[in-house]
Protein backbone atom coordinates (compact mmCIF):
# COMPACT_ATOMS: atom_id res chain seq x y z
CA UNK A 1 13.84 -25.81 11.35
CA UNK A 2 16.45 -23.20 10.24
CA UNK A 3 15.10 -22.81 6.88
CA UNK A 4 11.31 -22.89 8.15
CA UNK A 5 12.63 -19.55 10.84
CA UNK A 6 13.71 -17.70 7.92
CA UNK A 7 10.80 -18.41 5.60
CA UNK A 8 8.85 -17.51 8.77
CA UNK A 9 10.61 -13.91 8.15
CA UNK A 10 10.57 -13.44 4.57
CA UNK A 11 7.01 -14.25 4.37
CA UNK A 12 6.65 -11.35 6.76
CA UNK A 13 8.61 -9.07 6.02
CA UNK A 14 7.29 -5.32 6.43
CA UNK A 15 6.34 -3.67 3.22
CA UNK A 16 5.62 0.01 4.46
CA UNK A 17 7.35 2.02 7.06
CA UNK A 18 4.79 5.11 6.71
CA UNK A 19 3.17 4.88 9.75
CA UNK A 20 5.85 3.12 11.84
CA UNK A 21 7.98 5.57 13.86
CA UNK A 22 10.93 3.21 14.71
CA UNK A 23 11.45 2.03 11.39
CA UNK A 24 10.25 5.04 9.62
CA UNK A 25 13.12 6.87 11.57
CA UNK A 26 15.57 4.71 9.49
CA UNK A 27 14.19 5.15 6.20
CA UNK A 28 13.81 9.02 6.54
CA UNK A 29 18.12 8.47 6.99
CA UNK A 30 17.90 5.94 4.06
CA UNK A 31 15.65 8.30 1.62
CA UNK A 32 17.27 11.31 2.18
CA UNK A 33 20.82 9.73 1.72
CA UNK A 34 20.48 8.37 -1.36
CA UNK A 35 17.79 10.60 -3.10
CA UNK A 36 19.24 14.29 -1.39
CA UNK A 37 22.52 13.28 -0.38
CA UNK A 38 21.95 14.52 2.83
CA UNK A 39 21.26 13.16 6.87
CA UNK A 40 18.57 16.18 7.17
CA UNK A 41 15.36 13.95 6.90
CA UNK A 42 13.51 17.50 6.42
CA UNK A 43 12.35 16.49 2.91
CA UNK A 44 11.33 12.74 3.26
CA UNK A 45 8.20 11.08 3.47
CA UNK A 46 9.09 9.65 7.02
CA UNK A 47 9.53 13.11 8.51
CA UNK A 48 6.52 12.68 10.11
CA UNK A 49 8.46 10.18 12.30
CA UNK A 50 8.39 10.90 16.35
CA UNK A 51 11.83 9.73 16.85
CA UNK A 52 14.04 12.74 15.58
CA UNK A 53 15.81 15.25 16.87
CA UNK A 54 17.06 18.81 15.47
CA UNK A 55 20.74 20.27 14.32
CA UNK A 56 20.59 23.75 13.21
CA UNK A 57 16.70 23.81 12.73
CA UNK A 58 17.24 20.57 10.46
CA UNK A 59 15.84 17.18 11.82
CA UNK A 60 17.59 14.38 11.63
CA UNK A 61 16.78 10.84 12.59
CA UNK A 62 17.39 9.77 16.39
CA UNK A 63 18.90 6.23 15.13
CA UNK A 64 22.57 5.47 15.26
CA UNK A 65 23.76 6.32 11.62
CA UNK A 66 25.41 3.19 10.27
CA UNK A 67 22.75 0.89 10.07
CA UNK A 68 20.49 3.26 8.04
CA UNK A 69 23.78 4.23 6.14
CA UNK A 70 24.52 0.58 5.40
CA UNK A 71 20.48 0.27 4.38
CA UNK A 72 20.90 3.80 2.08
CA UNK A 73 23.85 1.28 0.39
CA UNK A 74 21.01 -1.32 -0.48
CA UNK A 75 18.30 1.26 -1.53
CA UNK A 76 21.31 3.11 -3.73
CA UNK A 77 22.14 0.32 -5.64
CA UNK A 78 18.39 -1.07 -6.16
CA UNK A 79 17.56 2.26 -7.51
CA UNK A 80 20.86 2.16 -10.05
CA UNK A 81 19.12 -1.14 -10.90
CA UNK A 82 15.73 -0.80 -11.77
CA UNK A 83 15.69 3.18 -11.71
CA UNK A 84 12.41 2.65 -8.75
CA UNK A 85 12.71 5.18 -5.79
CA UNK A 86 11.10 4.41 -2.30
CA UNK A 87 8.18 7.24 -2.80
CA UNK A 88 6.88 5.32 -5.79
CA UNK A 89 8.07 1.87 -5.00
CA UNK A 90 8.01 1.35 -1.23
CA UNK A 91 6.64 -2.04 -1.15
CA UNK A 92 9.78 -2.99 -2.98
CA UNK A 93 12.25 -0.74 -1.72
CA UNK A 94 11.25 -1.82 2.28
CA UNK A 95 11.18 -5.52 1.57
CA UNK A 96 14.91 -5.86 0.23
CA UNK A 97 16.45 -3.28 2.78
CA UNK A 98 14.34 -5.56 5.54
CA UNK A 99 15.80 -9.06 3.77
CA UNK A 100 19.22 -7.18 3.74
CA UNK A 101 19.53 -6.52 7.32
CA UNK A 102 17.05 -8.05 9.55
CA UNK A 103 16.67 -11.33 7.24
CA UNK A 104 19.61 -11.71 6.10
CA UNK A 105 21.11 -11.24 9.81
CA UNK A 106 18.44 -13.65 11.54
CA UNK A 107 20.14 -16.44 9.10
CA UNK A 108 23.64 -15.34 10.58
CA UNK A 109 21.95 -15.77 14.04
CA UNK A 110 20.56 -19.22 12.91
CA UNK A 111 24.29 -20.64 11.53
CA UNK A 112 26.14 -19.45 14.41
CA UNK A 113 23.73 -20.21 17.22
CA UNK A 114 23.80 -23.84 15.37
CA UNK A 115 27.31 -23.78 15.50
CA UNK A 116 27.76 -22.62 19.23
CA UNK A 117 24.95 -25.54 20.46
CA UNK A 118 26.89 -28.44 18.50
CA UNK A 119 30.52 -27.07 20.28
CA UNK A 120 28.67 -26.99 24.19
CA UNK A 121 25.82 -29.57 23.80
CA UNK A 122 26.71 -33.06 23.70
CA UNK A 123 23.87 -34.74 23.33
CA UNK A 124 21.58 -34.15 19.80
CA UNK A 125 18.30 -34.38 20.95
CA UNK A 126 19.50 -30.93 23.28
CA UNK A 127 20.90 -29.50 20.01
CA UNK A 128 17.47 -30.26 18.41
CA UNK A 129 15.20 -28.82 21.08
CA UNK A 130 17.03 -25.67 21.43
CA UNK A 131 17.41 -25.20 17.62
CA UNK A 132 13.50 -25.30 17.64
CA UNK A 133 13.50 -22.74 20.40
CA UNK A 134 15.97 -20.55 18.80
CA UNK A 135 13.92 -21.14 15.45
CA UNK A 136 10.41 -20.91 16.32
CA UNK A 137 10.45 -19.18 20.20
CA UNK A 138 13.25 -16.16 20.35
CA UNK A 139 11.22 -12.66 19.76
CA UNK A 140 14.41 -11.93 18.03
CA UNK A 141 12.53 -14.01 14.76
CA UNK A 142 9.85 -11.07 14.64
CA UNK A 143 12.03 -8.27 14.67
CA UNK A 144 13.87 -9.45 12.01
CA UNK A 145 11.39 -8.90 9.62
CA UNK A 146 12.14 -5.01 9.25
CA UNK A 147 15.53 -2.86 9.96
CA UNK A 148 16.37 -2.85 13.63
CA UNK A 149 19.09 -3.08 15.76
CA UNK A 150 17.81 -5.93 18.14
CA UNK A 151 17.96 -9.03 16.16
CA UNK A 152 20.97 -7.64 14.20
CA UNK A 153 22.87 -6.64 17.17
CA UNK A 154 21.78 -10.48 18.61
CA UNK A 155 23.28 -12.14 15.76
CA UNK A 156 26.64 -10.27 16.05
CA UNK A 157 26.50 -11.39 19.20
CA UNK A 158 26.45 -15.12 18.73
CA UNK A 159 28.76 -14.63 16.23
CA UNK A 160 31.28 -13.21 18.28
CA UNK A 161 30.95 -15.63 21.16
CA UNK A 162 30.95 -18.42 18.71
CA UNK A 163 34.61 -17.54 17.47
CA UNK A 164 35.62 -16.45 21.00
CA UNK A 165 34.28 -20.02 22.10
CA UNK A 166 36.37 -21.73 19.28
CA UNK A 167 39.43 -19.86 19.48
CA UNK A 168 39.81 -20.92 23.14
CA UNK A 169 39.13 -24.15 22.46
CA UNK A 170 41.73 -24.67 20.08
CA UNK A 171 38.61 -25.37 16.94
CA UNK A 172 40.07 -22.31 14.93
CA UNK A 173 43.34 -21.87 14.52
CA UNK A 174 44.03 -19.54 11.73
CA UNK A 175 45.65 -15.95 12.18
CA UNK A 176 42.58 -14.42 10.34
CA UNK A 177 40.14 -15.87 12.88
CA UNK A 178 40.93 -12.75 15.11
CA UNK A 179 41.01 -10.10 12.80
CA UNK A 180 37.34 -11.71 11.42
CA UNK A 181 35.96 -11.63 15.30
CA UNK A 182 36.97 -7.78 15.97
CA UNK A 183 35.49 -7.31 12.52
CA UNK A 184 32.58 -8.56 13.74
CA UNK A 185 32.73 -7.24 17.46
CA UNK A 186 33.31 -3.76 16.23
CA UNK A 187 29.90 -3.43 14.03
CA UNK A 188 27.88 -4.82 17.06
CA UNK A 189 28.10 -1.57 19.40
CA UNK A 190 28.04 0.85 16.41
CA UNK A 191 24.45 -1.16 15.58
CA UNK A 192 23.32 -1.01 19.33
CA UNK A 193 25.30 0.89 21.84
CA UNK A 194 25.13 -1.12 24.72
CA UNK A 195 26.48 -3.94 23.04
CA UNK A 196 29.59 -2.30 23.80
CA UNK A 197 28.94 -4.18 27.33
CA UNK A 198 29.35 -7.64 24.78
CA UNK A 199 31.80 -6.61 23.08
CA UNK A 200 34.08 -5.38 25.98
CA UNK A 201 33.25 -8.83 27.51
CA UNK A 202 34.43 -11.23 24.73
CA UNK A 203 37.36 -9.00 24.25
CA UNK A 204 38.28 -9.93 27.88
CA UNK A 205 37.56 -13.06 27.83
CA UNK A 206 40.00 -13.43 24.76
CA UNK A 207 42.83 -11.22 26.67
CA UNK A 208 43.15 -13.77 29.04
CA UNK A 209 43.65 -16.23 26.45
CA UNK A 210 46.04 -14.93 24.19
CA UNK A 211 46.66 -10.87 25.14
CA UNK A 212 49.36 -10.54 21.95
CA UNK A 213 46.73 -11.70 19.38
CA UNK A 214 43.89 -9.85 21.18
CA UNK A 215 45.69 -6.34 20.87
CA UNK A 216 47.16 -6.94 17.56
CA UNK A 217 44.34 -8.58 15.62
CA UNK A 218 41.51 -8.28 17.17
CA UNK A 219 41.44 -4.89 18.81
CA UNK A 220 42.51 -3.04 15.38
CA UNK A 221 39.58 -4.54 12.99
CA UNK A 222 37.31 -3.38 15.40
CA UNK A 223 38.46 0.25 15.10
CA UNK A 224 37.18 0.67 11.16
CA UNK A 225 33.47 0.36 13.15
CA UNK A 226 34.18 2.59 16.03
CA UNK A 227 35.90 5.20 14.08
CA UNK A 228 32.74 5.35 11.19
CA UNK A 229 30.40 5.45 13.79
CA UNK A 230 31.91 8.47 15.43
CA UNK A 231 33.02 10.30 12.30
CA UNK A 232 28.91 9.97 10.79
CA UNK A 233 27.85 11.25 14.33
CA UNK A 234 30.00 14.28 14.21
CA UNK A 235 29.06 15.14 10.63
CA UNK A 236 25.39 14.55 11.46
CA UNK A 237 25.45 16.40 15.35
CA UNK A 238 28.77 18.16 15.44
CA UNK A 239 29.18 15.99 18.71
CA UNK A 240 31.44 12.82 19.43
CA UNK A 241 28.32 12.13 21.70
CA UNK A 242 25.66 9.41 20.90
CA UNK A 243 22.45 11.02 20.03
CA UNK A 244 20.66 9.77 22.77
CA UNK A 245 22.19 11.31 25.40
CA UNK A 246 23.12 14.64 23.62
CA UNK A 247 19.97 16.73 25.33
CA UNK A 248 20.90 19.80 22.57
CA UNK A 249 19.59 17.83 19.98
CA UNK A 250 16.21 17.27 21.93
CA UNK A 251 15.39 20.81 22.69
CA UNK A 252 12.57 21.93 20.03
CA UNK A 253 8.91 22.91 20.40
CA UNK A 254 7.49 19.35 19.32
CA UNK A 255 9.90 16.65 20.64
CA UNK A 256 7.52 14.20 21.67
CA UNK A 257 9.33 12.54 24.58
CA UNK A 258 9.09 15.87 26.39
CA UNK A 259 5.46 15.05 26.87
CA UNK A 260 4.80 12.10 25.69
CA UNK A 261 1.38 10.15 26.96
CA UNK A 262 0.52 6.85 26.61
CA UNK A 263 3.02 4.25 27.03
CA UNK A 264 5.81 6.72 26.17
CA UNK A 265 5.02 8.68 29.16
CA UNK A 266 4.82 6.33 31.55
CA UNK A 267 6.51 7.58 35.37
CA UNK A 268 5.95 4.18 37.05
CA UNK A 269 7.95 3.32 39.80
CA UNK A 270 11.30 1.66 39.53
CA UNK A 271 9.21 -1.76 41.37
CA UNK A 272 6.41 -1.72 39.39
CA UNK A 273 8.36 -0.87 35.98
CA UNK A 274 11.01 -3.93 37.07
CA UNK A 275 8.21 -6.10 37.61
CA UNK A 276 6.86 -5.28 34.37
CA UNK A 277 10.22 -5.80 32.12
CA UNK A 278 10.32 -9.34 34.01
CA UNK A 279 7.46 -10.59 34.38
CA UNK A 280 4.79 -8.14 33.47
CA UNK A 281 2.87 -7.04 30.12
CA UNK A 282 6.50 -6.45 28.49
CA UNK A 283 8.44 -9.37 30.77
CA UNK A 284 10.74 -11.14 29.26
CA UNK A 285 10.51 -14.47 31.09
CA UNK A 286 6.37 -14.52 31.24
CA UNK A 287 6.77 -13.81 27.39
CA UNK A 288 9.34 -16.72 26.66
CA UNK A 289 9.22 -18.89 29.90
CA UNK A 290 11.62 -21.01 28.38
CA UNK A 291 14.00 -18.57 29.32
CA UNK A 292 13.47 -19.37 32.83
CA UNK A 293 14.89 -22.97 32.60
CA UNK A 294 18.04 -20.97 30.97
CA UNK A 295 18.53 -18.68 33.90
CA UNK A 296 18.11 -21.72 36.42
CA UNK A 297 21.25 -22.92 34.29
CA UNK A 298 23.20 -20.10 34.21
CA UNK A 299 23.20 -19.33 37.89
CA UNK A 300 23.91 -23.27 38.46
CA UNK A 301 26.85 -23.42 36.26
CA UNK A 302 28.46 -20.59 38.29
CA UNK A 303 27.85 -22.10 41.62
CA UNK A 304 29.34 -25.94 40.13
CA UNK A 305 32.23 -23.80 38.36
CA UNK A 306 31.17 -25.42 35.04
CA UNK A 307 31.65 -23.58 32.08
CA UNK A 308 33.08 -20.60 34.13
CA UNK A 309 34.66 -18.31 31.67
CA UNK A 310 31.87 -18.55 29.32
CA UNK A 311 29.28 -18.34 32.19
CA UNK A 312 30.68 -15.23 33.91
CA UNK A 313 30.97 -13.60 30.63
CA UNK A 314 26.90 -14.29 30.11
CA UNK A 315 25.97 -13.20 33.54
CA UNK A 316 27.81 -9.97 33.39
CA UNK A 317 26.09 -9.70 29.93
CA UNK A 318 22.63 -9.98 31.14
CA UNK A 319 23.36 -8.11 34.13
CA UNK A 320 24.42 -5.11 32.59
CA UNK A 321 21.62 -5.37 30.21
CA UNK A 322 19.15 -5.55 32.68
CA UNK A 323 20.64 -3.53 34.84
CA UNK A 324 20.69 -0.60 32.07
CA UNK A 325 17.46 -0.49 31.18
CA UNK A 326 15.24 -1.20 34.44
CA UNK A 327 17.58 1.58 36.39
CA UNK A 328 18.35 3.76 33.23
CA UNK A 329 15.00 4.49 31.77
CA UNK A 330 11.09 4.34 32.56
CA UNK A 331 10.47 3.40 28.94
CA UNK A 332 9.30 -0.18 27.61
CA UNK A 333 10.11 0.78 23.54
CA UNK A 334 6.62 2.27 22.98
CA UNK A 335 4.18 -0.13 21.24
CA UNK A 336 6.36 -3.46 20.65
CA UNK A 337 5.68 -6.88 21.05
CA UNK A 338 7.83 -8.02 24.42
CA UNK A 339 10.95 -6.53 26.03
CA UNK A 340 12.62 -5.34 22.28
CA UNK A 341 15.71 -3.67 23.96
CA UNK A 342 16.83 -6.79 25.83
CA UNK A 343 16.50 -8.85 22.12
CA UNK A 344 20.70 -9.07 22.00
CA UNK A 345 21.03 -11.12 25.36
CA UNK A 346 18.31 -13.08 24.33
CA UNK A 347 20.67 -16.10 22.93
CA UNK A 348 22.27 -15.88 26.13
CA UNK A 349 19.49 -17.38 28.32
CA UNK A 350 18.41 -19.63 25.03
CA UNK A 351 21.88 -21.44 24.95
CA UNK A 352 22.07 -22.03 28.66
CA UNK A 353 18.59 -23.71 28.24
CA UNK A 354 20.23 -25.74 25.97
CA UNK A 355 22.35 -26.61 28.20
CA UNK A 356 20.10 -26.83 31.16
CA UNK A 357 18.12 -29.78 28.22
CA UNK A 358 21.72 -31.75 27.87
CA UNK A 359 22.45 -31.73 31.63
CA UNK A 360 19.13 -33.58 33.04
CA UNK A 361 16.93 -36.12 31.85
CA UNK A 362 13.58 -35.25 30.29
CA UNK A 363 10.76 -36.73 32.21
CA UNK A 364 7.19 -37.05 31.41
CA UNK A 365 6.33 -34.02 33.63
CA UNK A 366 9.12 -32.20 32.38
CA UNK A 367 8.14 -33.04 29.18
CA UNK A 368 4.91 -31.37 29.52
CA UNK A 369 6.76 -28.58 31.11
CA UNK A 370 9.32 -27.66 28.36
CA UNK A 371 6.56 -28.60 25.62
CA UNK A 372 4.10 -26.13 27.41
CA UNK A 373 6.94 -22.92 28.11
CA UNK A 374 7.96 -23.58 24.30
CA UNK A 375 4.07 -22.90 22.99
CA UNK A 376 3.67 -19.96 24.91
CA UNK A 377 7.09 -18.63 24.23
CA UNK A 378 6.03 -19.07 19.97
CA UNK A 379 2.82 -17.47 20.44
CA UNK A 380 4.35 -14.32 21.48
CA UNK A 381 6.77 -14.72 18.45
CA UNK A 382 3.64 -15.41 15.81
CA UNK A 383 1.91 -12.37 18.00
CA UNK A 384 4.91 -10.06 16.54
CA UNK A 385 5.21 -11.35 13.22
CA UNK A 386 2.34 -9.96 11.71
CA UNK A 387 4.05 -6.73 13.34
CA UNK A 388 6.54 -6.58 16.58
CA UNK A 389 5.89 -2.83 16.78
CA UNK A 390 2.19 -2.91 18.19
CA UNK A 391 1.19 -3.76 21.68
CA UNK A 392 1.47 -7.31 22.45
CA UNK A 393 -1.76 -9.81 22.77
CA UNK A 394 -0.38 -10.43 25.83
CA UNK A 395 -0.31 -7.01 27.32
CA UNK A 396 -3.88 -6.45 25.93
CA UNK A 397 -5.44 -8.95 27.97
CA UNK A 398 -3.69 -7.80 30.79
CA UNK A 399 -5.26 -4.48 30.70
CA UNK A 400 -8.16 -5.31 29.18
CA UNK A 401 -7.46 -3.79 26.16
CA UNK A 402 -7.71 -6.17 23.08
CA UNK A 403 -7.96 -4.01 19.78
CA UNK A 404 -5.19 -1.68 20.92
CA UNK A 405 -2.78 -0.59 18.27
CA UNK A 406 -3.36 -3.83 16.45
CA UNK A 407 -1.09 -4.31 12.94
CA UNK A 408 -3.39 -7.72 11.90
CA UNK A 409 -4.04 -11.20 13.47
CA UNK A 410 -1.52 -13.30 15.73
CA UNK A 411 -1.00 -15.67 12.73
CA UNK A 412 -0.04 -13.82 10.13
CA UNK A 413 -0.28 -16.54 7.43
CA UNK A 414 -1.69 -14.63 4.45
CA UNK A 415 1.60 -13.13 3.20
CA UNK A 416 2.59 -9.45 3.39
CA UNK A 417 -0.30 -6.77 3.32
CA UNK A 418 0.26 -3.48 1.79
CA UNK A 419 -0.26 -1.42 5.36
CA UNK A 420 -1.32 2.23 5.56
């Protein structure tokens, strides 16, 4: 099931970032690295992109910095290679940066989510059914066929509770175990900023452990991430801030979230947007209902005490996640297939419906229950395979829209297309 996920994501991986404004943010940053040795995406192809901002009357890409820095690193030493730049050889170019950071981090996700399922589940056929859910119905599988922070910043986070888990539990017990997790837990808010919120958690939940080994090992590898991500923004902005909430870099004639229409201009109310993120065109748990039988867990396993540590570490997790972006903003991503921002707590609900599977016994009508949550919840992911940045089938047919901003068919089995 692992390997037939990652095929799944090689097969379609993106192949052209022209026309995509998310992506195409990132590879303005990875062009204009490596072929002008500069963050000033003035003179790339993806200039075009809506999500920049301007320094000095020079734009520059709205992204966090290190993930397109650590994608420039991929392009550079392709182009050393075969002497191919990304304005003559996108196709090629796009593919390996999007196996070198969304692939090759939705295998991570796969190994450690494994690993975390066989050290909480006892019983195999739970490991089994939530393998295939993690495989075949977690919207983190289509984002991880281009660059994004969602999926990568998922998998650093079930590889950091993984080796919090074990550590407690006695499983590792090697000195470089720590060092290894703050490596880790330091490169997962530096690829998305609120998974400082998961990071700050685990690092909590290891204090009370072991505080020595926490602040001597762990804390310190995690500073190499911080400390990069910091110095690149003040090069870049000539601001510690993050470029999202530095409003300098937003006022120019032609920012387009100023007056944005369409779903990036939404002003719903707080009720209706809520609604929406939960259950509505972008909700999470009418997307991937088998979440549901996850959150049923979660709040169970706090009210028996089971699993405490671990479960008020997830609650507080989601919470904050949830709590961020239905109070924080009005915005649902733009076009995207599901909820993308809330992809890193994702594993979260996935391993408690594991759990939830190894606590009770399957029944026919539960049975048909699972089997019928797990289809929907892998439609939505073939849905945003052929692209995850277009609206959703499922939020066409709500409002009656079904040829909106559509990237190709819901099963995307012809191989990559070459995509204006």
């Amino acid at each position: 099931m692992m390997a037939a996920s990652f095929i799944m994501v090689v097969w379609n991986l993106q192949d052209s970032s022209l026309e995509n404004a998310n992506t195409g943010s990132r590879y303005a940053t990875i062009e204009s690295l490596v072929d002008y040795g500069t963050y000033r995406i003035d003179n790339s192809r993806y200039v075009r992109t809506i999500d920049k901002y301007q320094v000095d009357g020079h734009y520059i890409s709205s992204k966090p910095p290190v993930l397109p820095t650590l994608g420039a690193g991929v392009y550079w030493l392709y182009e050393q290679v075969t002497g191919r730049n990304i304005r003559h050889w996108e196709g090629e170019v796009v593919r390996l940066v999007s196996l070198c950071t969304g692939g090759l981090c939705h295998l991570i996700f796969l190994i450690y989510f494994y690993r975390l399922c066989v050290m909480l589940l006892a019983r195999q056929q739970a490991i089994w059914i939530t393998m295939a859910a993690a495989s075949f119905a977690y919207l983190g599988v289509a984002y991880a066929t281009a660059i994004n922070n969602h999926s990568t910043a998922a998998a650093l986070a079930v590889c950091g509770l993984y080796y919090a888990c074990a550590i407690r539990r006695g499983q590792l017990q090697k000195w470089w175990y720590w060092p290894l997790t703050g490596f880790v837990l330091g490169l997962l808010p530096v690829i998305d900023l609120p998974g400082i919120a998961i990071s700050g958690l685990i690092v909590l939940y290891l204090l009370a452990h072991d505080w020595k080994k926490t602040l001597f090992w762990l804390v310190p590898a995690m500073l190499p991430w911080l400390i990069l991500h910091l110095w690149l923004t003040y090069q870049i902005s000539g601001s510690l801030r993050p470029f999202y909430t530095n409003r300098e870099l937003k006022n120019f004639a032609g920012f387009h979230f100023r007056n944005a229409t369409d779903i990036d201009g939404l002003r719903e109310p707080k009720d209706i947007y809520a609604f929406n993120v939960l259950l509505g065109h972008h909700g999470v748990f009418s997307m991937t209902p088998l979440y549901l039988f996850g959150l049923w867990e979660l709040v169970r396993c706090l009210r028996q005490r089971r699993l405490l540590r671990e479960s008020l570490l997830c609650a507080v997790a989601l919470c904050g996640f949830f709590g961020f972006y239905i109070f924080r903003t009005h915005n649902y991503g733009g076009w995207c297939v599901g909820m993308r921002w809330l992809v890193p707590v994702m594993p979260l609900l996935l391993l408690y419906f594991g759990i939830w599977i190894d606590r009770i016994k399957l029944t026919r009508a539960l049975w048909v229950l699972v089997l019928s949550a797990f289809l929907v919840s892998c439609y939505n992911v073939q849905d945003g395979l052929s692209s995850p940045f277009q609206f959703s089938v499922w939020h066409n047919w709500l409002e009656n829209a079904p040829n909106r901003n559509r990237v190709g068919k819901v099963f995307n089995l012809r191989g990559p297309k070459k995509r204006r």
